[in-house]
C-alpha atoms as a PDB file:
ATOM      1  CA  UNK A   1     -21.414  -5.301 -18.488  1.00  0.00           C
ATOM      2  CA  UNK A   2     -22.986  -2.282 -16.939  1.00  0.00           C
ATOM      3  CA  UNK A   3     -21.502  -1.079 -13.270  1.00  0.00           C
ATOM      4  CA  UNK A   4     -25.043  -1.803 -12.013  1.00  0.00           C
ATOM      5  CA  UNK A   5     -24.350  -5.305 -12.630  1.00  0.00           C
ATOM      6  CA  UNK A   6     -20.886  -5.537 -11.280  1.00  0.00           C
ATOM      7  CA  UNK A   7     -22.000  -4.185  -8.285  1.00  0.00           C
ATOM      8  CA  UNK A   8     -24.765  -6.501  -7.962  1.00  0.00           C
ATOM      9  CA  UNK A   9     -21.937  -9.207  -8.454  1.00  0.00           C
ATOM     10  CA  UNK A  10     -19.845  -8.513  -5.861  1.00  0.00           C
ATOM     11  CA  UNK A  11     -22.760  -7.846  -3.597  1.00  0.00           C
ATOM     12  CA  UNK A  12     -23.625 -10.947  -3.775  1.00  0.00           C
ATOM     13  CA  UNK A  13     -20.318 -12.030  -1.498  1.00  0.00           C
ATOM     14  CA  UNK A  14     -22.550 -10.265   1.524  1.00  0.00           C
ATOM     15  CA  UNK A  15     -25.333 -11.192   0.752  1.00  0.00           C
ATOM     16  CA  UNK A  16     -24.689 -15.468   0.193  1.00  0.00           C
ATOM     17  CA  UNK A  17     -22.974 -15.127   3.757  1.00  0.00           C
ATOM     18  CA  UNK A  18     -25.644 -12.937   5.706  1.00  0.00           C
ATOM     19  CA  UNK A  19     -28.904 -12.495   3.501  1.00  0.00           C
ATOM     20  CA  UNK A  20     -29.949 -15.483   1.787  1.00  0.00           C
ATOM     21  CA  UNK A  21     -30.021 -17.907   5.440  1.00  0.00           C
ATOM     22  CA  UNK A  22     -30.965 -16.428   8.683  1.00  0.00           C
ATOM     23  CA  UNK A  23     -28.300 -17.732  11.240  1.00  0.00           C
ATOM     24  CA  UNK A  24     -29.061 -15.820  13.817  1.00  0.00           C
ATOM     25  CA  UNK A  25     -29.882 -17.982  16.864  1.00  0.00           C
ATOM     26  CA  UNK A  26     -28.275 -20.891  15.177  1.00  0.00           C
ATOM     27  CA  UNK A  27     -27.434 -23.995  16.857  1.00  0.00           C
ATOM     28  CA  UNK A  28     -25.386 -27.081  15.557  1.00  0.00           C
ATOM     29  CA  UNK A  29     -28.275 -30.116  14.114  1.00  0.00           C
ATOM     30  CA  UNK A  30     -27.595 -33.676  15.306  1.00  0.00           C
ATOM     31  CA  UNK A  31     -25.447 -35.658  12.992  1.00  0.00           C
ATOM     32  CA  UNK A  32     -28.447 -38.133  11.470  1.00  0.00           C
ATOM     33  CA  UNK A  33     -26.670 -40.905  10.930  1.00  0.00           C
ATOM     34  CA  UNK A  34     -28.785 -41.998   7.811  1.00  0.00           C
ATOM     35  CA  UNK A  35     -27.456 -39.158   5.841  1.00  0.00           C
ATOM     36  CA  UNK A  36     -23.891 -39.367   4.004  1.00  0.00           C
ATOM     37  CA  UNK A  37     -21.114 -36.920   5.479  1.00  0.00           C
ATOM     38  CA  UNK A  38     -22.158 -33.845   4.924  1.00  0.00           C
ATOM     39  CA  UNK A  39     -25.670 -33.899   4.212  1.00  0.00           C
ATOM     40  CA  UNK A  40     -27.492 -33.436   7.442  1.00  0.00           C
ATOM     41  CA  UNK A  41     -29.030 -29.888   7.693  1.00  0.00           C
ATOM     42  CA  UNK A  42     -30.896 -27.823  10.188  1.00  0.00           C
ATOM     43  CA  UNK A  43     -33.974 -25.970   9.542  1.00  0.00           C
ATOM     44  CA  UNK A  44     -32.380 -22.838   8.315  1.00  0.00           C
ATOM     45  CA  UNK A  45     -30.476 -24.678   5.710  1.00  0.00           C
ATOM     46  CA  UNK A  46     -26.926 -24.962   7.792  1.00  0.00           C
ATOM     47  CA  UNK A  47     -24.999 -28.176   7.653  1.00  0.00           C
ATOM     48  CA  UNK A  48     -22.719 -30.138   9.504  1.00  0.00           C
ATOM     49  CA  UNK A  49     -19.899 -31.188   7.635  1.00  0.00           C
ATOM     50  CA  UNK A  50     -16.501 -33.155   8.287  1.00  0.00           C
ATOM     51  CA  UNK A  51     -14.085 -31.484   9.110  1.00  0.00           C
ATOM     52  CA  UNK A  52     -11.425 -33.728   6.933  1.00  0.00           C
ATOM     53  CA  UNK A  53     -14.094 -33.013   3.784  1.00  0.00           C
ATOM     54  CA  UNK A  54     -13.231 -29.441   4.017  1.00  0.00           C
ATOM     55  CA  UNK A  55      -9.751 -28.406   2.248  1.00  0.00           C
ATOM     56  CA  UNK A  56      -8.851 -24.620   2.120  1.00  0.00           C
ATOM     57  CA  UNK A  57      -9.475 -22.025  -1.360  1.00  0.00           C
ATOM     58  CA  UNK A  58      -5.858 -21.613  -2.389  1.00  0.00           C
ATOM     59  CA  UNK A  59      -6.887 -17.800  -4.122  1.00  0.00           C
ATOM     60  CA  UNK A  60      -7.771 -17.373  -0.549  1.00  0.00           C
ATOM     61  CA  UNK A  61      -7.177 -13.573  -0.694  1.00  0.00           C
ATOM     62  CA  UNK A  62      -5.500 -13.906   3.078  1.00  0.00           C
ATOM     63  CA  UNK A  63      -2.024 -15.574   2.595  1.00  0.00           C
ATOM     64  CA  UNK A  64      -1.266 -15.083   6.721  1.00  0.00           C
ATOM     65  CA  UNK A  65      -2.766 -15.967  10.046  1.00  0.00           C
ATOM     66  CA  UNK A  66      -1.339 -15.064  13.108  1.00  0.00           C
ATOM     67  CA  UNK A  67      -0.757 -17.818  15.819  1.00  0.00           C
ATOM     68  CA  UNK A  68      -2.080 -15.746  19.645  1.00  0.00           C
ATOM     69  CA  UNK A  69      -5.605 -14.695  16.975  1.00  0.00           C
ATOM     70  CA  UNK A  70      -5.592 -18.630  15.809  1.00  0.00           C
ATOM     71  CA  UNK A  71      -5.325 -19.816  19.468  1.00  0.00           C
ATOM     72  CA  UNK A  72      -7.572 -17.492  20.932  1.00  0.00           C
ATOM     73  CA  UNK A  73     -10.380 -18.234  18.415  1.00  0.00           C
ATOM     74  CA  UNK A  74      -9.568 -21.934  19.232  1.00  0.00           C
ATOM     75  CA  UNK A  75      -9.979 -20.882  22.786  1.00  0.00           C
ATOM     76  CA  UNK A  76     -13.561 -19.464  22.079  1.00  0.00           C
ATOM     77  CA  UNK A  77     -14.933 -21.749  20.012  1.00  0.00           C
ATOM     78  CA  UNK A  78     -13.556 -24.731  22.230  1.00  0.00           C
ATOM     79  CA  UNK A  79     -15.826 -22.797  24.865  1.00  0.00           C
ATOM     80  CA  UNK A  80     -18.929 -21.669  22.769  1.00  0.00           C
ATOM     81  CA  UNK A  81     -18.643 -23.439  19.573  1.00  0.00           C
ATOM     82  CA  UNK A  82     -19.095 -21.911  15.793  1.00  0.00           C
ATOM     83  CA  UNK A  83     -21.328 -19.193  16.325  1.00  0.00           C
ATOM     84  CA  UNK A  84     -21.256 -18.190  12.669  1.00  0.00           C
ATOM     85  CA  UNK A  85     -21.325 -21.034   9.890  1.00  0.00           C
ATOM     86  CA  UNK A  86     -18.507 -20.986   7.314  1.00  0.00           C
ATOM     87  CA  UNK A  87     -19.140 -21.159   4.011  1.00  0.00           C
ATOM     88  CA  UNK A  88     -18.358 -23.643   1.303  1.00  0.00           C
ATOM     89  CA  UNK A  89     -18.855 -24.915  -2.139  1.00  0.00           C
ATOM     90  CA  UNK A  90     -19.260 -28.406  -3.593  1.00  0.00           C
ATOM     91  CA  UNK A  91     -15.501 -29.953  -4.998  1.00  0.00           C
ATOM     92  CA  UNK A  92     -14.590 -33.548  -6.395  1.00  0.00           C
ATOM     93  CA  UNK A  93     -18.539 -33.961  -7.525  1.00  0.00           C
ATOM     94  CA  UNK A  94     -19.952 -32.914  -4.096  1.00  0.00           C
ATOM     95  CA  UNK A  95     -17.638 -35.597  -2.315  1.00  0.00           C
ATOM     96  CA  UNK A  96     -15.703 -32.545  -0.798  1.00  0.00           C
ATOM     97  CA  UNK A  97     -16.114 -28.828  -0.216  1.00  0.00           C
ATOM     98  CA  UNK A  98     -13.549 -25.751  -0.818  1.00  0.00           C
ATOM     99  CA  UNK A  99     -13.914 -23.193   2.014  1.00  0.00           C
ATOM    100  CA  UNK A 100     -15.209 -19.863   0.540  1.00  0.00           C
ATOM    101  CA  UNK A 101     -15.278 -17.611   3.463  1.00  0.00           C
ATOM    102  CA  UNK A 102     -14.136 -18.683   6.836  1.00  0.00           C
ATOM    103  CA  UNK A 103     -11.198 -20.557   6.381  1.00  0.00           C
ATOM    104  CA  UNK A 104      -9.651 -19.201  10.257  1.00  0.00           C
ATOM    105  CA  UNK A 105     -12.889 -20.402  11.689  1.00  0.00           C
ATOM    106  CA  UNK A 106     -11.788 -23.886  10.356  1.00  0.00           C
ATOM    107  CA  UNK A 107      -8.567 -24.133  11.133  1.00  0.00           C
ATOM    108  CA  UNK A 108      -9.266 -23.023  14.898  1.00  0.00           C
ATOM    109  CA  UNK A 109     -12.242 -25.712  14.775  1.00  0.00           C
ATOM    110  CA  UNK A 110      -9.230 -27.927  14.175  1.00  0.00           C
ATOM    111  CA  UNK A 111      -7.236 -26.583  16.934  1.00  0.00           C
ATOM    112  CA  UNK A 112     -10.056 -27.327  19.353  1.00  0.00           C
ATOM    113  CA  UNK A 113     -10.634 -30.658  18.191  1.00  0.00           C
ATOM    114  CA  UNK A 114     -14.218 -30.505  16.530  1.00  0.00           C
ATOM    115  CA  UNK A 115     -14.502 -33.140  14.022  1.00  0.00           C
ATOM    116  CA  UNK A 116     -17.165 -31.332  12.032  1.00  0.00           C
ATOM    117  CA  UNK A 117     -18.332 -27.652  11.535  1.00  0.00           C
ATOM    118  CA  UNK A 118     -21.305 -25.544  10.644  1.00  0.00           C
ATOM    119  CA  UNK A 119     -21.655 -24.968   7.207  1.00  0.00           C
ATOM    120  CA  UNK A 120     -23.755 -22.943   4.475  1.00  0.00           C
ATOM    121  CA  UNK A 121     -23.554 -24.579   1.236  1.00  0.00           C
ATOM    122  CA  UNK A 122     -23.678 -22.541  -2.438  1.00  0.00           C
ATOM    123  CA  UNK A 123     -22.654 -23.478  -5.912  1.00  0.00           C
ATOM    124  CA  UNK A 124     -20.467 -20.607  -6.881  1.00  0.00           C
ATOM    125  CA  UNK A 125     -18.258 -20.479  -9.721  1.00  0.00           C
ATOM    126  CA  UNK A 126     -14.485 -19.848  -9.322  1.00  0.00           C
ATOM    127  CA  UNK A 127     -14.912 -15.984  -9.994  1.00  0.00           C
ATOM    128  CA  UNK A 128     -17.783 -15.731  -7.555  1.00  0.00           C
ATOM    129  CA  UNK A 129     -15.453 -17.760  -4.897  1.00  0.00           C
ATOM    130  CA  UNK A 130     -12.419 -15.439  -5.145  1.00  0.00           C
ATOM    131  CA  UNK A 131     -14.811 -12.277  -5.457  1.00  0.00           C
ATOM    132  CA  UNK A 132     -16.717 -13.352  -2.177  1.00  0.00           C
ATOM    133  CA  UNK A 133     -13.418 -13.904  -0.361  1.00  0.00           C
ATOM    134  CA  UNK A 134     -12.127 -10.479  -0.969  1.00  0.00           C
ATOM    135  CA  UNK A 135     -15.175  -8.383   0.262  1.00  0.00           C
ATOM    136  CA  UNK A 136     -15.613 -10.573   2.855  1.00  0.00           C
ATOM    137  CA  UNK A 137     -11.984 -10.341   4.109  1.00  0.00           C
ATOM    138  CA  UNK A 138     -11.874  -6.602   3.196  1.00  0.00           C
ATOM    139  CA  UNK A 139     -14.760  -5.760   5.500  1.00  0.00           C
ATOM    140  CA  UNK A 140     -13.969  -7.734   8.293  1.00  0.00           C
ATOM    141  CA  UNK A 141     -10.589  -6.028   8.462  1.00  0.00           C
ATOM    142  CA  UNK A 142      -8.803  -9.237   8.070  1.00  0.00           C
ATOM    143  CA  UNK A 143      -6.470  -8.659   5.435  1.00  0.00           C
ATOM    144  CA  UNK A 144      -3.119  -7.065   6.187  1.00  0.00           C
ATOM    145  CA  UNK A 145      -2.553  -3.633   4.151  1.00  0.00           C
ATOM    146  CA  UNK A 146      -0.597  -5.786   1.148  1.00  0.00           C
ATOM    147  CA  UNK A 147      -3.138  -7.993   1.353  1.00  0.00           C
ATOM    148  CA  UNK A 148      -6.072  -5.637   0.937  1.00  0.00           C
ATOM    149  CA  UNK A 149      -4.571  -3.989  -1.847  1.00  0.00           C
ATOM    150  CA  UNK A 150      -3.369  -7.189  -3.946  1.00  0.00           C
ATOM    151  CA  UNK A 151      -7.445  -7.986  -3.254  1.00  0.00           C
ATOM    152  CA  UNK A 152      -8.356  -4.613  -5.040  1.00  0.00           C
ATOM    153  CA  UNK A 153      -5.725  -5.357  -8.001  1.00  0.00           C
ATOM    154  CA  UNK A 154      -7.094  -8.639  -8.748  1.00  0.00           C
ATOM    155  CA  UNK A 155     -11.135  -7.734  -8.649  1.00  0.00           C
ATOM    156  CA  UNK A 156      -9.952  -5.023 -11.414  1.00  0.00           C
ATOM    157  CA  UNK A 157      -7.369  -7.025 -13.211  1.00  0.00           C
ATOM    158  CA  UNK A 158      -8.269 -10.013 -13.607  1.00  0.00           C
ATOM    159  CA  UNK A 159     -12.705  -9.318 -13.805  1.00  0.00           C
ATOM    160  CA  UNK A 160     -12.228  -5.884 -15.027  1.00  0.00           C
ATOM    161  CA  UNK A 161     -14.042  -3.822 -12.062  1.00  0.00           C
ATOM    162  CA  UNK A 162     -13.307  -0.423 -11.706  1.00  0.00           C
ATOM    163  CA  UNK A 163     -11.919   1.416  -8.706  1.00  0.00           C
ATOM    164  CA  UNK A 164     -15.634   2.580  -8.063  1.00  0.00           C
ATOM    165  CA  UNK A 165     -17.116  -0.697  -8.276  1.00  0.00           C
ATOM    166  CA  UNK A 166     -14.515  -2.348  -5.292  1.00  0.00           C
ATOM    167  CA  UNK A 167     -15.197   1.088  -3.653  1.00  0.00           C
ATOM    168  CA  UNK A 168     -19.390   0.136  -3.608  1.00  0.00           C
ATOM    169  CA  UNK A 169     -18.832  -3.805  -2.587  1.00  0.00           C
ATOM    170  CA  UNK A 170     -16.269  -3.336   0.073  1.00  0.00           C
ATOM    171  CA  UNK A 171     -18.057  -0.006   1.394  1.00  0.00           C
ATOM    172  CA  UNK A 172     -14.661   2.133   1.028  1.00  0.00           C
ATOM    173  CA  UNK A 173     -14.570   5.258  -0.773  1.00  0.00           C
ATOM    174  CA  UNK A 174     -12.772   5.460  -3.727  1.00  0.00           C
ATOM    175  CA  UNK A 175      -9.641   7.115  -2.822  1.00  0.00           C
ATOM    176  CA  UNK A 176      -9.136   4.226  -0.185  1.00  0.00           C
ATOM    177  CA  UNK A 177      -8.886   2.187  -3.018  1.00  0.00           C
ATOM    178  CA  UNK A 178      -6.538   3.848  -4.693  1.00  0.00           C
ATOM    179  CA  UNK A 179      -4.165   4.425  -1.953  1.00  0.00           C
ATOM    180  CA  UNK A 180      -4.286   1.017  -1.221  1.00  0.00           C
ATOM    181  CA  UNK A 181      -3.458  -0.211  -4.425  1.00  0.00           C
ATOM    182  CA  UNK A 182      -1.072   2.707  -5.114  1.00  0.00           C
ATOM    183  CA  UNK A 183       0.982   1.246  -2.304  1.00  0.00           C
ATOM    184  CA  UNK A 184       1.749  -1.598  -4.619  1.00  0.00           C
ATOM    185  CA  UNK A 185       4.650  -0.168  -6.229  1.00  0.00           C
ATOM    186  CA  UNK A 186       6.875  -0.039  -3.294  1.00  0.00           C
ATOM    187  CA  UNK A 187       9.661  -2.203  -3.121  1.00  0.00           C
ATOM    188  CA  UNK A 188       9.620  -5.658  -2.049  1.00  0.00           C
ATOM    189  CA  UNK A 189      11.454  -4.819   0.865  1.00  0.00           C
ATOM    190  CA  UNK A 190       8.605  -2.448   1.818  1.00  0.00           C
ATOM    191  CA  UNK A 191       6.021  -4.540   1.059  1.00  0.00           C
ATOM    192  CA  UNK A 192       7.253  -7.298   3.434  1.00  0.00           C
ATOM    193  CA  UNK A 193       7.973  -4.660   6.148  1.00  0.00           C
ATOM    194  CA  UNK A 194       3.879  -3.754   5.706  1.00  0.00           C
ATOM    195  CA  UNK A 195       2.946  -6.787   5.605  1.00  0.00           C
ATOM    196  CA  UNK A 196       4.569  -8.125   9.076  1.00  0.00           C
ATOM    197  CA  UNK A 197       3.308  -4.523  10.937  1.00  0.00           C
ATOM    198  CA  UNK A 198       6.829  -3.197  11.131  1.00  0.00           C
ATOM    199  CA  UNK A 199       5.639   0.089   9.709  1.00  0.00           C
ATOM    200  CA  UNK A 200       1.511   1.119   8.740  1.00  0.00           C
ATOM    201  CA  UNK A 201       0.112   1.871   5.411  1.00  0.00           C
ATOM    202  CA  UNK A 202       0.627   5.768   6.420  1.00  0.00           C
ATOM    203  CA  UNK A 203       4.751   5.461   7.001  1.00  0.00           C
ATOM    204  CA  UNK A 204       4.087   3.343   3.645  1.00  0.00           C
ATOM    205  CA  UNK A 205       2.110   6.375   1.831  1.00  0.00           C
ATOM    206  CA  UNK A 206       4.749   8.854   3.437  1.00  0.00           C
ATOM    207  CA  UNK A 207       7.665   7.362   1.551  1.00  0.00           C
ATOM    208  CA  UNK A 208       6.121   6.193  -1.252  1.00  0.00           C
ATOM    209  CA  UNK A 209       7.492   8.710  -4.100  1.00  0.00           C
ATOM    210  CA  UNK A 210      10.634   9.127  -2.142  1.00  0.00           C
ATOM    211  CA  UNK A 211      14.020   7.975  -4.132  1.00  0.00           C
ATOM    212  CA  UNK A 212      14.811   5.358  -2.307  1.00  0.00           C
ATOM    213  CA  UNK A 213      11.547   4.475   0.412  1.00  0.00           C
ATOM    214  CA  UNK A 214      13.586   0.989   1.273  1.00  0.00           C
ATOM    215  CA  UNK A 215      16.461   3.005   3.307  1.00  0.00           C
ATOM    216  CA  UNK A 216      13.395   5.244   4.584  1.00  0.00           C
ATOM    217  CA  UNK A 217      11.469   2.158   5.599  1.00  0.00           C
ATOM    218  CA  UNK A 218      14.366   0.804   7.617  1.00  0.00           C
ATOM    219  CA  UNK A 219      14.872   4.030   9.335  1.00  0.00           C
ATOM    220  CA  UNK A 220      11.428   4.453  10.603  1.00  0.00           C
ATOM    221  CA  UNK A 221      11.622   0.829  11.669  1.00  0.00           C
ATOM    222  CA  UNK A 222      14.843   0.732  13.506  1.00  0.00           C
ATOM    223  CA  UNK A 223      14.423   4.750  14.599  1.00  0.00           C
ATOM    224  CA  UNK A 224      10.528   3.757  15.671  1.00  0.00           C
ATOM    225  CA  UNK A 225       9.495   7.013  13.977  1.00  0.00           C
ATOM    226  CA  UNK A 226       5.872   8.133  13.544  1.00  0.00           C
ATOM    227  CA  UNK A 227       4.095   8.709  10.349  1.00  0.00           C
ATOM    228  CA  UNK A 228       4.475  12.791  10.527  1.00  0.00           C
ATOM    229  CA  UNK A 229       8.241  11.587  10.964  1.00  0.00           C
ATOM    230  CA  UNK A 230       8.100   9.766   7.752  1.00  0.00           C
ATOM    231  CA  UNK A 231       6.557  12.581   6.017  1.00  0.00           C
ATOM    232  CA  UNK A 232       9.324  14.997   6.942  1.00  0.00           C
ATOM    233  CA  UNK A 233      12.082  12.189   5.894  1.00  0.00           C
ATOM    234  CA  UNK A 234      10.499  12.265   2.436  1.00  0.00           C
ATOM    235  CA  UNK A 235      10.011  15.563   2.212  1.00  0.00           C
ATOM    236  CA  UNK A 236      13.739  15.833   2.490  1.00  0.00           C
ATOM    237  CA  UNK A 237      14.977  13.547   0.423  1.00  0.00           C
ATOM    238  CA  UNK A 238      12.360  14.838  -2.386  1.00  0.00           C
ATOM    239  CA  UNK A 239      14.148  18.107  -2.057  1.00  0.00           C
ATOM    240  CA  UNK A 240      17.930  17.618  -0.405  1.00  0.00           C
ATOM    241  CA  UNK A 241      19.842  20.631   0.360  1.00  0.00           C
ATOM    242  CA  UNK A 242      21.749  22.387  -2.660  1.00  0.00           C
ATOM    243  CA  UNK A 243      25.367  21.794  -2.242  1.00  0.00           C
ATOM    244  CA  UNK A 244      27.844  24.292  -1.942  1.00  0.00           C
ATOM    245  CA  UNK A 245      30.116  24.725  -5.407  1.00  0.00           C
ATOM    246  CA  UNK A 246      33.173  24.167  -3.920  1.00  0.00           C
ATOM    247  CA  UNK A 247      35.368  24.919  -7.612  1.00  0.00           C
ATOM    248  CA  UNK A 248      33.904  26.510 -10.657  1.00  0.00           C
ATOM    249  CA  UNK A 249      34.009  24.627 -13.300  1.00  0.00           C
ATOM    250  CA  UNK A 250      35.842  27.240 -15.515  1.00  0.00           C
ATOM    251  CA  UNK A 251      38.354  25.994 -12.900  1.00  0.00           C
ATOM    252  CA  UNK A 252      40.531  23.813 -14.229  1.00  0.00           C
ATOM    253  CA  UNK A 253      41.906  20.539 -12.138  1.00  0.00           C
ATOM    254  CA  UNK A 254      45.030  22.183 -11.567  1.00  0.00           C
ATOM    255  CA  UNK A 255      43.466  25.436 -10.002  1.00  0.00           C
ATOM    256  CA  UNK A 256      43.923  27.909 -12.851  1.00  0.00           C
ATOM    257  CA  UNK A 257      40.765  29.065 -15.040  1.00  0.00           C
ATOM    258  CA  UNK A 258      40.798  29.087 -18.586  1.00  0.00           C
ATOM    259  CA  UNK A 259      42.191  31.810 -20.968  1.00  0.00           C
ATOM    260  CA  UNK A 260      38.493  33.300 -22.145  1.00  0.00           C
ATOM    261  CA  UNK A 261      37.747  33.407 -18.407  1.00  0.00           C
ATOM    262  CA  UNK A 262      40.787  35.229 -17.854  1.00  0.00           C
ATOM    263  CA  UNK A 263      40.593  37.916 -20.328  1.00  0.00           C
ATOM    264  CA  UNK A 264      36.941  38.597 -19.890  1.00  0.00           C
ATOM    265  CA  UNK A 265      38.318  38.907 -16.012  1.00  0.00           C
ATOM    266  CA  UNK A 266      40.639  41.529 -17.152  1.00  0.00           C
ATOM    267  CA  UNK A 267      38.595  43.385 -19.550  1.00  0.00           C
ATOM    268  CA  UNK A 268      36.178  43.958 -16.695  1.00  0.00           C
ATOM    269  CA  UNK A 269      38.800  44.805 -14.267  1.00  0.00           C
ATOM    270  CA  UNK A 270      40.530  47.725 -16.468  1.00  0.00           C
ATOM    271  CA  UNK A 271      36.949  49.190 -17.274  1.00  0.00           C
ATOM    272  CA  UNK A 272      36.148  49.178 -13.384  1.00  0.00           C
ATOM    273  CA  UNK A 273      38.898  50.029 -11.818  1.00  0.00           C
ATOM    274  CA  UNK A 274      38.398  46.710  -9.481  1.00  0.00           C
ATOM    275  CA  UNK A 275      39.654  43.154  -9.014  1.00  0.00           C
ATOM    276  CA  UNK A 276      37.040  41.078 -10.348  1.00  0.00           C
ATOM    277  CA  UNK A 277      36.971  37.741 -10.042  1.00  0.00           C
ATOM    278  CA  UNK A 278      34.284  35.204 -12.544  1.00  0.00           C
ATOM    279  CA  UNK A 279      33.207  31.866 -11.081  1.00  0.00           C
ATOM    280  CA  UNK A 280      31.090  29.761 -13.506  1.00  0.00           C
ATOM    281  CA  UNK A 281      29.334  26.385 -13.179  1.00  0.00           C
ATOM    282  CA  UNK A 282      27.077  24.105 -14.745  1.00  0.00           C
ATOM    283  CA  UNK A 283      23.872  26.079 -12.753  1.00  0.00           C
ATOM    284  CA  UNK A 284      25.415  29.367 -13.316  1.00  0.00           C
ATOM    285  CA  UNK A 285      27.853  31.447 -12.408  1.00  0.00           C
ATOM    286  CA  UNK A 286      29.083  34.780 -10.167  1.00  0.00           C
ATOM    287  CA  UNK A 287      30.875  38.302 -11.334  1.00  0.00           C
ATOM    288  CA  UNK A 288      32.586  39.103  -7.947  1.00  0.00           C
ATOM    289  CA  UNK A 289      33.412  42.978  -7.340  1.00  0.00           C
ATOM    290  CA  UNK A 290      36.165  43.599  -5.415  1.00  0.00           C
ATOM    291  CA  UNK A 291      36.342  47.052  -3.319  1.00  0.00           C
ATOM    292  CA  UNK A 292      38.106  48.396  -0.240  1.00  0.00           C
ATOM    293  CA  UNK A 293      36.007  51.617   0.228  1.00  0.00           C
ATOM    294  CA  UNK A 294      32.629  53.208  -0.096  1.00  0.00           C
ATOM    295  CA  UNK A 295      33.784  55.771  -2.561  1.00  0.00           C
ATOM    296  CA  UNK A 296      35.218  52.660  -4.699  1.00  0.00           C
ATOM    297  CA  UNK A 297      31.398  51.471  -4.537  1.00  0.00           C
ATOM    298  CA  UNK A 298      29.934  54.736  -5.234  1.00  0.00           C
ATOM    299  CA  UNK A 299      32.285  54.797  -8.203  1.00  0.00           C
ATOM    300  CA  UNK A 300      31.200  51.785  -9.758  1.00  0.00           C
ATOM    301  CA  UNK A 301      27.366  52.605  -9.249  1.00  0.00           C
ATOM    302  CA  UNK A 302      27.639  55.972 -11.001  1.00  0.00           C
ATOM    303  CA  UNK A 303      29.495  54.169 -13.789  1.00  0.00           C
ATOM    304  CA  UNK A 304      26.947  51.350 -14.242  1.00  0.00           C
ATOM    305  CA  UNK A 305      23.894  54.314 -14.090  1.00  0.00           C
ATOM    306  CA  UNK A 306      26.206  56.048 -16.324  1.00  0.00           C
ATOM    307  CA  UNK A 307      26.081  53.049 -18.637  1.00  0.00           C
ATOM    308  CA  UNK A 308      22.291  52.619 -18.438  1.00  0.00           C
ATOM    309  CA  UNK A 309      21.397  55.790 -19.213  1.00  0.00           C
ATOM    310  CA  UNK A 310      23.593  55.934 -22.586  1.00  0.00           C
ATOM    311  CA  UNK A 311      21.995  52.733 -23.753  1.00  0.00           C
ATOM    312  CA  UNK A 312      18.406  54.307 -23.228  1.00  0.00           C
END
């Protein structure tokens, strides 16, 4: 299948709720009480169903709805009714409906005790119902980050879209896309601290190739640090101070060095003149000098630029 038509596809979400019936204007038909539940329509093909036909999609791409945004849409639709129609497709032989988009509409309906709703009617197949839900949730901004980005996984995983082809339906650019879904691999702990608003997708980005982001993540919440914060916290932790080498490891645990490192020490020392003193580790190592006066220095640079200039 060409990108053309996967676009096409998934435009179709947009177009089934806003193209395809005119609602603008749109007021609520008289229940005809000739017609079975569900059946009566308006002119611009909007019906009014029962509300106890109606059962939720449970692929709904939102898994949470807060309570003050359920009871204030209650509030305003108690007040001024369904402005926009949900939309729904036909379940148990047409004897029910599955909500496609709009399932917060009809739960505050409930709230402020309609008994039926506004609704726009489509056959639609199970991948057209889960695609439809995701771009319409994505661009009304009604997914939480986690959300949004297990909605981008599951348009390329399971119906084998690519990054450019959510990018076009869900008008994001492409990058978006992949930040969001790159925000995946975080820890669970993460994920639920995103999810609930405790920190934003950009503390989540900050920290996300950091060792451990989880202790990060519960810093910036309990430290209420900003997202140029986060960034410096990673940043750190990506690259931690080197630590001091307290005991070379030609040490040995009971504070003498080894014989080799003792002989090459005194080797060195008779040719010089000076102490020196050999510290190695597992990064490397030092050859320490030791002098008490300039001329002892001066001594030991003529003998090293003697030494050069006898191997050239």
């Amino acid at each position: 299948m060409s990108a053309s038509d996967k676009n096409k596809r998934l435009g179709r979400g947009l177009s089934a709720l806003l193209g395809e019936t005119d609602t603008e204007g749109y007021s609520a038909p008289a229940q005809d009480g000739g017609h079975a539940p569900g059946k009566a329509k308006s002119r611009d093909g909007v019906r009014m169903i029962p509300i106890e036909l109606i059962a939720p999609n449970p692929d709904q791409p939102r898994k949470t709805i807060s309570e003050p945004e359920l009871n204030a849409l209650a509030e305003s639709i108690a007040d001024k009714g369904i402005v926009q129609p949900i939309l729904v497709r036909p379940a148990d032989g047409g004897q029910s409906f599955q909500i496609v988009a709009g399932e917060r509409r009809w739960r505050a309906a409930q709230r402020a005790r309609l008994h039926e709703v506004p609704a726009l009617v489509r056959e639609l197949t199970d991948r057209e119902t889960l695609e439809i839900g995701i771009v319409e949730n994505v661009q009304r901004a009604d997914l939480n980050p986690v959300e949004e980005a297990q909605a981008y996984r599951q348009l390329i995983d399971r119906f084998g879209h690519t990054q450019e082809d959510v990018a076009h339906a869900v008008s994001k650019s492409r990058s978006h896309v992949a930040n969001m879904m790159r925000l995946l691999s975080l820890p669970d702990s993460v994920l639920e601290l995103l999810a609930g608003g405790a920190i934003s997708a950009g503390h989540a980005r900050a920290i996300a190739n950091a060792p451990d982001p989880g202790v990060l993540a519960e810093e910036i919440v309990a430290r209420g640090l900003s997202v140029r914060d986060a960034e410096r916290m990673a940043r750190e932790a990506n690259n931690p101070p080197a630590a001091p080498e307290t005991k070379s490891a030609a040490v040995s645990a009971g504070g003498s060095k080894d014989a080799d490192t003792r002989a090459l020490e005194a080797d060195i020392t008779a040719r010089l003149g000076l102490a020196v003193d050999i510290r190695h580790g597992a990064k490397g190592g030092e050859l320490r000098v030791q002098y008490k006066t300039l001329e002892q220095l001066d001594d030991v640079c003529r003998r090293l630029s003697a030494d050069a200039a006898r191997s050239h």
